[in-house]
PDB file of N, CA and C in Angstrom:
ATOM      1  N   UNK A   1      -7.462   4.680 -17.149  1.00  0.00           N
ATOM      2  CA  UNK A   1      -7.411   6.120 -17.260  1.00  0.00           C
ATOM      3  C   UNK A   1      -5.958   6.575 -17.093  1.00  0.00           C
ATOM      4  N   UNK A   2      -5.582   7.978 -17.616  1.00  0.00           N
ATOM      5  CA  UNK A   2      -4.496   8.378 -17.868  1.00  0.00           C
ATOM      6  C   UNK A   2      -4.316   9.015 -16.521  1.00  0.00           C
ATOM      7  N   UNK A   3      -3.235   9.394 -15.809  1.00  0.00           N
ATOM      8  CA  UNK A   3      -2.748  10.195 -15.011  1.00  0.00           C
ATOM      9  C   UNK A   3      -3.698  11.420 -14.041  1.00  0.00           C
ATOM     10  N   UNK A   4      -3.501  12.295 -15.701  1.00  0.00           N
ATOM     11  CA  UNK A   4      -4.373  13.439 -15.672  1.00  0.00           C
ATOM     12  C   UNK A   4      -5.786  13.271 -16.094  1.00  0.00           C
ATOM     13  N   UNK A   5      -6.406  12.051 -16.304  1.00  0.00           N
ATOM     14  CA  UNK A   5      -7.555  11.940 -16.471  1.00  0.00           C
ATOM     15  C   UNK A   5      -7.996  11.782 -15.027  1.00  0.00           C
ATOM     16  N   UNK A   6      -7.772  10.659 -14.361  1.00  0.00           N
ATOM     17  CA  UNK A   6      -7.710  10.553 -13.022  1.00  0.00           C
ATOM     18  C   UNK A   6      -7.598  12.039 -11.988  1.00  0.00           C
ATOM     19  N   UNK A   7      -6.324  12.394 -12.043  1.00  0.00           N
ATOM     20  CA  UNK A   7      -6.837  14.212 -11.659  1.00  0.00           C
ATOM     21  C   UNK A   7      -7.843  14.991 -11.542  1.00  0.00           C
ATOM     22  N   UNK A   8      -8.300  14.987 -12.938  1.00  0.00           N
ATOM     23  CA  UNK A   8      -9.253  16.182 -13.131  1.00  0.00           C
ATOM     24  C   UNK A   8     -10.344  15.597 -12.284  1.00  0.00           C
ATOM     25  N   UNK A   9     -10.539  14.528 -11.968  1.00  0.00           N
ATOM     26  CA  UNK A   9     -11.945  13.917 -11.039  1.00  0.00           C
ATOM     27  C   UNK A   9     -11.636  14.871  -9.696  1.00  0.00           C
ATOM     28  N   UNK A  10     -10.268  14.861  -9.267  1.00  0.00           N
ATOM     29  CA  UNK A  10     -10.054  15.612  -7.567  1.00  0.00           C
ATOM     30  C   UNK A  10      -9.467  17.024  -7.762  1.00  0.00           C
ATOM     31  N   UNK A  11     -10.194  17.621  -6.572  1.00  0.00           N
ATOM     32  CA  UNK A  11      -9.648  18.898  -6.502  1.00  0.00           C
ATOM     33  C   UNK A  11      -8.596  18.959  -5.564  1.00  0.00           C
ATOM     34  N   UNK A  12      -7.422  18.562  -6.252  1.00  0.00           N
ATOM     35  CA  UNK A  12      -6.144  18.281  -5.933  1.00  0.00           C
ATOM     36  C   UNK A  12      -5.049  18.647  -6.777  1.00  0.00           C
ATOM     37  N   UNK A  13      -3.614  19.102  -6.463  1.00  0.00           N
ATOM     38  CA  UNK A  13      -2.190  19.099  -7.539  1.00  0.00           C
ATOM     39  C   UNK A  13      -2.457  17.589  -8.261  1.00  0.00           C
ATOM     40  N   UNK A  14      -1.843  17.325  -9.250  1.00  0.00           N
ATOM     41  CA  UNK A  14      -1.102  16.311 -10.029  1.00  0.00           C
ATOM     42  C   UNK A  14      -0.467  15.994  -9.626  1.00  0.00           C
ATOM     43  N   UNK A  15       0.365  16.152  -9.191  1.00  0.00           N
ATOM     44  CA  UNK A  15       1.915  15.511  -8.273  1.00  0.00           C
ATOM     45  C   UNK A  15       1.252  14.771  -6.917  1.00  0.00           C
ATOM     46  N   UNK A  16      -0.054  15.020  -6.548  1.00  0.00           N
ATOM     47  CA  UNK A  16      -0.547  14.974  -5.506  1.00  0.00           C
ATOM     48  C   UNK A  16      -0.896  12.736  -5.811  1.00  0.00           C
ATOM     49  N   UNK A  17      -1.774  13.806  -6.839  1.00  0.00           N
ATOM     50  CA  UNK A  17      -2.834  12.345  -7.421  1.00  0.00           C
ATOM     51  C   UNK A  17      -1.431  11.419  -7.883  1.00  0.00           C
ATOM     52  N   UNK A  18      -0.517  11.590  -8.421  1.00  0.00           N
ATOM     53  CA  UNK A  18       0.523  11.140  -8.946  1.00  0.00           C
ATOM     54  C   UNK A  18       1.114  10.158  -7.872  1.00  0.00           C
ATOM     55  N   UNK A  19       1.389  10.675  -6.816  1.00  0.00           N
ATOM     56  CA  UNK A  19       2.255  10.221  -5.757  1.00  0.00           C
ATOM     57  C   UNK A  19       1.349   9.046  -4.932  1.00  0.00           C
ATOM     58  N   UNK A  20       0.152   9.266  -5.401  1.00  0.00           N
ATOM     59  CA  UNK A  20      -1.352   8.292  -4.680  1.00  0.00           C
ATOM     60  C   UNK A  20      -1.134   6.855  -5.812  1.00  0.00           C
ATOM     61  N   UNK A  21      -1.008   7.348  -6.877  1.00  0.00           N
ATOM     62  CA  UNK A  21      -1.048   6.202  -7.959  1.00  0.00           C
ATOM     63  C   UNK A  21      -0.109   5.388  -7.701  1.00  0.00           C
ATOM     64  N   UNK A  22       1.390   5.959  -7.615  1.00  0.00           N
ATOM     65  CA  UNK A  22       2.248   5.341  -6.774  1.00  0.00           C
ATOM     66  C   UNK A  22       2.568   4.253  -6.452  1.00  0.00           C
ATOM     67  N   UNK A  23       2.023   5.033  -5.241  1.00  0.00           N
ATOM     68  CA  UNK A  23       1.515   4.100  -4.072  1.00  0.00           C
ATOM     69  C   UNK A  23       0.623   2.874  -4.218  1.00  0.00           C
ATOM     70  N   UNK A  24      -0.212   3.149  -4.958  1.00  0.00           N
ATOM     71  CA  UNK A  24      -0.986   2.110  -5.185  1.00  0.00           C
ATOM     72  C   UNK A  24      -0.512   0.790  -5.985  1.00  0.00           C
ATOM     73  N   UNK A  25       0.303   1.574  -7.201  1.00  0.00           N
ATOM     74  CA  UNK A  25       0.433   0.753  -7.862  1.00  0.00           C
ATOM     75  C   UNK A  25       1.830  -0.145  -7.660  1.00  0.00           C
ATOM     76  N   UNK A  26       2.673   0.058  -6.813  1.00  0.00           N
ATOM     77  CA  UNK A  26       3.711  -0.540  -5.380  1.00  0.00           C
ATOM     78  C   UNK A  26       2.901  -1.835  -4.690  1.00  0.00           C
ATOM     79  N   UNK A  27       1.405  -1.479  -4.818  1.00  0.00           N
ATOM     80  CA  UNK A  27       0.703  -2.412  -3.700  1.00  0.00           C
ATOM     81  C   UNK A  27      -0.232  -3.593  -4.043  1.00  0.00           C
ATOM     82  N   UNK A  28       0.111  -3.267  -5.407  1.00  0.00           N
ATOM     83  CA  UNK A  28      -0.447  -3.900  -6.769  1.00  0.00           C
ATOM     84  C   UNK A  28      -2.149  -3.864  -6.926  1.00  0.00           C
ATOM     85  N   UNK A  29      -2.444  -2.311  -6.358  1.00  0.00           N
ATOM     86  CA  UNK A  29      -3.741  -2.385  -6.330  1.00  0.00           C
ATOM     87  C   UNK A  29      -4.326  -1.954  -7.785  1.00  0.00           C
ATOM     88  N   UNK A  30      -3.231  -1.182  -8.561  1.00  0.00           N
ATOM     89  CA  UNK A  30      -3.354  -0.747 -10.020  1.00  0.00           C
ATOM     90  C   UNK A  30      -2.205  -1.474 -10.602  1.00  0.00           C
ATOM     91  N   UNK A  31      -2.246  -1.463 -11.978  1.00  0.00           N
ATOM     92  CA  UNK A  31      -1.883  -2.272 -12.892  1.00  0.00           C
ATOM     93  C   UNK A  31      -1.635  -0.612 -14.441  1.00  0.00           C
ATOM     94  N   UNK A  32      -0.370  -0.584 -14.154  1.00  0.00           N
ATOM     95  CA  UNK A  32       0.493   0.196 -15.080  1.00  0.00           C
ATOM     96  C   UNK A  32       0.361  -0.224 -16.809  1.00  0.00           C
ATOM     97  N   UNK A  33      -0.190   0.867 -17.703  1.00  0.00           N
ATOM     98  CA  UNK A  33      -0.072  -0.063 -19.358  1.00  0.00           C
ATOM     99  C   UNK A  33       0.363   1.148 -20.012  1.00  0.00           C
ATOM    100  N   UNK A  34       1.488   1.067 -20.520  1.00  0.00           N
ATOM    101  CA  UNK A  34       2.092   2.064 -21.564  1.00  0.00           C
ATOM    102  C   UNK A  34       1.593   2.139 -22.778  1.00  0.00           C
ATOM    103  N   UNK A  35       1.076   3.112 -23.032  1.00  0.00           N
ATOM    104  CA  UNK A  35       0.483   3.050 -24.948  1.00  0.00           C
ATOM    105  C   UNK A  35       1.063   4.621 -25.359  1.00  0.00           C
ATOM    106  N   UNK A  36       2.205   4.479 -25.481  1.00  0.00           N
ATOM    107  CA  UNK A  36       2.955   5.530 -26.457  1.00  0.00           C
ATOM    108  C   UNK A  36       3.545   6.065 -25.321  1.00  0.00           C
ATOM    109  N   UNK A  37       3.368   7.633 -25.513  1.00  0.00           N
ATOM    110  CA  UNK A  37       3.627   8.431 -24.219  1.00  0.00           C
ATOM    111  C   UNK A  37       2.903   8.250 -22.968  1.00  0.00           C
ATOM    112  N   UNK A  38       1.618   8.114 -23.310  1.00  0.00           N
ATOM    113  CA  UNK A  38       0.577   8.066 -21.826  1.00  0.00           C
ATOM    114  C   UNK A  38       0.657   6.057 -21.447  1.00  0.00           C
ATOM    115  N   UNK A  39       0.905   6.622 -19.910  1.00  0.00           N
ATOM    116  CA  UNK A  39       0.318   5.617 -19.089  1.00  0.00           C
ATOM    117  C   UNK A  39      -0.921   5.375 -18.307  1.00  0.00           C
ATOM    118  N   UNK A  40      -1.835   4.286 -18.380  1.00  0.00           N
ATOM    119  CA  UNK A  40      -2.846   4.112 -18.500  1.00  0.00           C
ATOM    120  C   UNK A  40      -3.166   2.988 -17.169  1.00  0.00           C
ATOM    121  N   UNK A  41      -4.087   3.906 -16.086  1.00  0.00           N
ATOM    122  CA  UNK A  41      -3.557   2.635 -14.697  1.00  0.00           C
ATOM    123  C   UNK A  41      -5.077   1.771 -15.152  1.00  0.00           C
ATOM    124  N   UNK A  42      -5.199   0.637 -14.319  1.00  0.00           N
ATOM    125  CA  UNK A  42      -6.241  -0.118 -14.204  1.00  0.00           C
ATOM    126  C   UNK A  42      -6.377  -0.420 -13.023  1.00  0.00           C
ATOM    127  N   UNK A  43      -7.632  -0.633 -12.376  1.00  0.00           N
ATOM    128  CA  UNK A  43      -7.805  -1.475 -10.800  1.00  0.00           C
ATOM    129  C   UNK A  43      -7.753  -2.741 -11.134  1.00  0.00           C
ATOM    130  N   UNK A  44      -6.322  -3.540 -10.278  1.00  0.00           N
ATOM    131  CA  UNK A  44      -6.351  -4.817 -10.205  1.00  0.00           C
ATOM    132  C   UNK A  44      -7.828  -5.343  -9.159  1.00  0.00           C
ATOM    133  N   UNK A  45      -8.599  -6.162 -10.091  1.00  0.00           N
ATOM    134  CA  UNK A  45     -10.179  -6.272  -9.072  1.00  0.00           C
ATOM    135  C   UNK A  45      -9.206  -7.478  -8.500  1.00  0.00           C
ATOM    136  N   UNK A  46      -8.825  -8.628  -8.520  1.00  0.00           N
ATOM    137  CA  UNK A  46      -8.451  -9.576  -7.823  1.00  0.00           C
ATOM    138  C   UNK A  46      -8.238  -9.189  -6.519  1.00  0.00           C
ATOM    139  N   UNK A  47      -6.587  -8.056  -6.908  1.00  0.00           N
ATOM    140  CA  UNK A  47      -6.508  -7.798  -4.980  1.00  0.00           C
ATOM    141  C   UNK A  47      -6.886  -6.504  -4.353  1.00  0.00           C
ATOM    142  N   UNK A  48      -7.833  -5.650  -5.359  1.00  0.00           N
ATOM    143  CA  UNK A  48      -8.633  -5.504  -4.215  1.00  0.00           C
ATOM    144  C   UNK A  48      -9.933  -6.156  -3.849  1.00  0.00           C
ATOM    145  N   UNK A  49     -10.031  -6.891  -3.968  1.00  0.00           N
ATOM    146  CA  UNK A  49     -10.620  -8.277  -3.336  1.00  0.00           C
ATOM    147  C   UNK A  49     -10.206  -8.848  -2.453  1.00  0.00           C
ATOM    148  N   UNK A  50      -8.898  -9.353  -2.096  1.00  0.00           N
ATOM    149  CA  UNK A  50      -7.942  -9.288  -1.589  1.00  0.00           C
ATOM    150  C   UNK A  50      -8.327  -8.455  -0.187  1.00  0.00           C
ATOM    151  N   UNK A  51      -8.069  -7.107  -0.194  1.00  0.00           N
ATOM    152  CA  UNK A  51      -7.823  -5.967   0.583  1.00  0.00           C
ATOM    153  C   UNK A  51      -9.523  -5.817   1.156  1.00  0.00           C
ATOM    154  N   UNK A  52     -10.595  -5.542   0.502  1.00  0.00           N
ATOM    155  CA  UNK A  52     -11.872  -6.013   0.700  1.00  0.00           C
ATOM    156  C   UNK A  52     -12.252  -6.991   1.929  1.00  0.00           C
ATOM    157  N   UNK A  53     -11.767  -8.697   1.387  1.00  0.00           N
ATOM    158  CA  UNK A  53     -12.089  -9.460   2.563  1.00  0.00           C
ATOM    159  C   UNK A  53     -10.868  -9.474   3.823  1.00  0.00           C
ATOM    160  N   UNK A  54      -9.944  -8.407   3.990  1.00  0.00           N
ATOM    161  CA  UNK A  54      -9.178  -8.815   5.196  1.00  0.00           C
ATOM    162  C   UNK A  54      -9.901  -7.594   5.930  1.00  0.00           C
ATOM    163  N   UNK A  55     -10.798  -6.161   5.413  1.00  0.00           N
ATOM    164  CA  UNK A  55     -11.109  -5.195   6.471  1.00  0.00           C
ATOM    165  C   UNK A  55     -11.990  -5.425   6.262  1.00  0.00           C
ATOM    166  N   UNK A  56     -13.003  -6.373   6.033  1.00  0.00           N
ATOM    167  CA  UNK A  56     -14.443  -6.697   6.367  1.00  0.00           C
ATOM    168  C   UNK A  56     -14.576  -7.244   7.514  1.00  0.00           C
ATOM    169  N   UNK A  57     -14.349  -7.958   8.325  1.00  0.00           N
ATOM    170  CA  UNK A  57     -14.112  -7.965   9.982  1.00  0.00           C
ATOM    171  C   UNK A  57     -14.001  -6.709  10.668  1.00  0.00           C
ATOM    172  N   UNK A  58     -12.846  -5.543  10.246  1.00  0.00           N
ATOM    173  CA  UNK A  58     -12.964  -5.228  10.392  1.00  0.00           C
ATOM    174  C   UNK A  58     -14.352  -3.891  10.817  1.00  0.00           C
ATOM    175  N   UNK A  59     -14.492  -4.155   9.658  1.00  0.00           N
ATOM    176  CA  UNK A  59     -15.691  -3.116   9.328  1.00  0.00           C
ATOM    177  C   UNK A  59     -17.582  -3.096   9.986  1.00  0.00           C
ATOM    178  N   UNK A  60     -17.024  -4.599  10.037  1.00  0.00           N
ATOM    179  CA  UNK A  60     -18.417  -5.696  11.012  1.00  0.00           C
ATOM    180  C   UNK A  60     -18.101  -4.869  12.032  1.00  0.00           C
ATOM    181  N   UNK A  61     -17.104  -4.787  12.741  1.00  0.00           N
ATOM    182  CA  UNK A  61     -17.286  -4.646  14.376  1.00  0.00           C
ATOM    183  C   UNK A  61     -17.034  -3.348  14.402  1.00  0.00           C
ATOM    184  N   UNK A  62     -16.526  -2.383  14.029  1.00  0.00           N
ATOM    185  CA  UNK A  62     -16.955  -0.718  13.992  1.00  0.00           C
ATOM    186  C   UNK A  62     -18.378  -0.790  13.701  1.00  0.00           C
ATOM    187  N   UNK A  63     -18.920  -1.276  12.599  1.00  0.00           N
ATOM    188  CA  UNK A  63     -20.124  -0.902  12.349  1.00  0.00           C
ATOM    189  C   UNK A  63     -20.821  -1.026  13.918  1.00  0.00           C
ATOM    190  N   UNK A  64     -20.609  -2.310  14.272  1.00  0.00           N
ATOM    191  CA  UNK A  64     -21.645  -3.309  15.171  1.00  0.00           C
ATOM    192  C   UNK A  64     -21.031  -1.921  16.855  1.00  0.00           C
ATOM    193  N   UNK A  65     -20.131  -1.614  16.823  1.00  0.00           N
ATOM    194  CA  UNK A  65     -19.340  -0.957  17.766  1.00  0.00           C
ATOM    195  C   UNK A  65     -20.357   0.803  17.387  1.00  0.00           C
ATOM    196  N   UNK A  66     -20.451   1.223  16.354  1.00  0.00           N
ATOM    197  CA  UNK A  66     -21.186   2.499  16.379  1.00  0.00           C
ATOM    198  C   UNK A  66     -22.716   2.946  16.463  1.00  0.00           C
ATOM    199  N   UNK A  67     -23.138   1.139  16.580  1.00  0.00           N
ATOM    200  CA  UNK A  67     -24.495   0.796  16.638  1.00  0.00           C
ATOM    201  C   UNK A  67     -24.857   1.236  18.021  1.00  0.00           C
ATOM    202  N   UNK A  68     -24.068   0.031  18.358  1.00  0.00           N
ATOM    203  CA  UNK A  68     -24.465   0.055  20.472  1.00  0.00           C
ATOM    204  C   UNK A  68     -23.645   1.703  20.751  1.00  0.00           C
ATOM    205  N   UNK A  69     -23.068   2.272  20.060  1.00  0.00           N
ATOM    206  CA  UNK A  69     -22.704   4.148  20.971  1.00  0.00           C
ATOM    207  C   UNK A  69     -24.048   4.736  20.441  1.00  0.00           C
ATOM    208  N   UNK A  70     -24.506   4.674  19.407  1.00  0.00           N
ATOM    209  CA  UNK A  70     -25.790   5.059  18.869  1.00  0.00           C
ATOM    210  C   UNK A  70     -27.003   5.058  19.904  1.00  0.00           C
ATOM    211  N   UNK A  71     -27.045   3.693  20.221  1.00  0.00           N
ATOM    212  CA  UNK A  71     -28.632   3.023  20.871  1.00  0.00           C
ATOM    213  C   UNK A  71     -28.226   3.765  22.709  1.00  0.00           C
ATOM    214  N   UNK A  72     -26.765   3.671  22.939  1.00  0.00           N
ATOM    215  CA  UNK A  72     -26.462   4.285  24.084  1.00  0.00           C
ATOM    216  C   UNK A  72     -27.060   5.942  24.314  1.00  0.00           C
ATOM    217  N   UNK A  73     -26.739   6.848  22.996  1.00  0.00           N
ATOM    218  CA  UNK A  73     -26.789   8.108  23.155  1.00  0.00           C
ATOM    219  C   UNK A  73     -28.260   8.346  22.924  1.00  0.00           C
ATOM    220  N   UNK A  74     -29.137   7.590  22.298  1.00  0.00           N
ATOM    221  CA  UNK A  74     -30.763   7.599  21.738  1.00  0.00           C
ATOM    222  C   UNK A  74     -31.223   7.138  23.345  1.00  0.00           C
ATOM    223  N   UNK A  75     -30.515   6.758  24.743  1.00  0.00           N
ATOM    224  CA  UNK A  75     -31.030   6.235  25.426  1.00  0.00           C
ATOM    225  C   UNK A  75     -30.690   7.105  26.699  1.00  0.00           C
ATOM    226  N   UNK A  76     -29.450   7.896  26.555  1.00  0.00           N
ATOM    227  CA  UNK A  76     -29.217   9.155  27.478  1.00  0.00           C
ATOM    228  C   UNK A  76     -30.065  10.131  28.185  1.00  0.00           C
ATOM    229  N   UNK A  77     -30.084  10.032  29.082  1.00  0.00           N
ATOM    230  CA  UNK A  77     -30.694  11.510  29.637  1.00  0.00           C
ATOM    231  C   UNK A  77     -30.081  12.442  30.211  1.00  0.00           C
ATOM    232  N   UNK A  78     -30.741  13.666  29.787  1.00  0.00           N
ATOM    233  CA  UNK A  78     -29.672  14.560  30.793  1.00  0.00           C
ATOM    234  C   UNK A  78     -30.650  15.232  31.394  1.00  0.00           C
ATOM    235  N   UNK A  79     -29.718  15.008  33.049  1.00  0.00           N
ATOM    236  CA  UNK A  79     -31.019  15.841  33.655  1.00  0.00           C
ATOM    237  C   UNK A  79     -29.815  16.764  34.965  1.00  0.00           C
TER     238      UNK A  79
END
């Protein structure tokens, strides 16, 4: 997708979404393709695959961490 195709999905500036693409694509999470005037990003799937399995640990133990505050507050009394 183009730039401003990408945009119009957020209710956000262009310069906004622009400065996100960036970024991303610095981190090689998108993949830049010139066809004339418009540039055209892609999601590199490899690394975010990559990025995927290093915060999945993560994500185990928040989950597993908001479980037990859960079963804590379902178990509260106030008296």
């Amino acid at each position: 997708m183009t730039a401003g195709a990408i945009a119009a999905n957020f209710n956000t500036a262009r310069p906004t979404v622009s400065k996100h693409l960036q970024i991303l694509t610095e981190c090689e999470l998108l993949q830049q393709q010139q066809n004339g005037r418009e540039i055209y990003y892609h999601i590199n799937a490899q690394k975010m695959k990559q990025v995927a399995d290093f915060i999945e640990p993560f994500r185990a133990m928040w989950e597993d961490r908001f479980n037990k505050l859960e079963t804590v507050m379902k178990n509260y009394k106030i008296t």
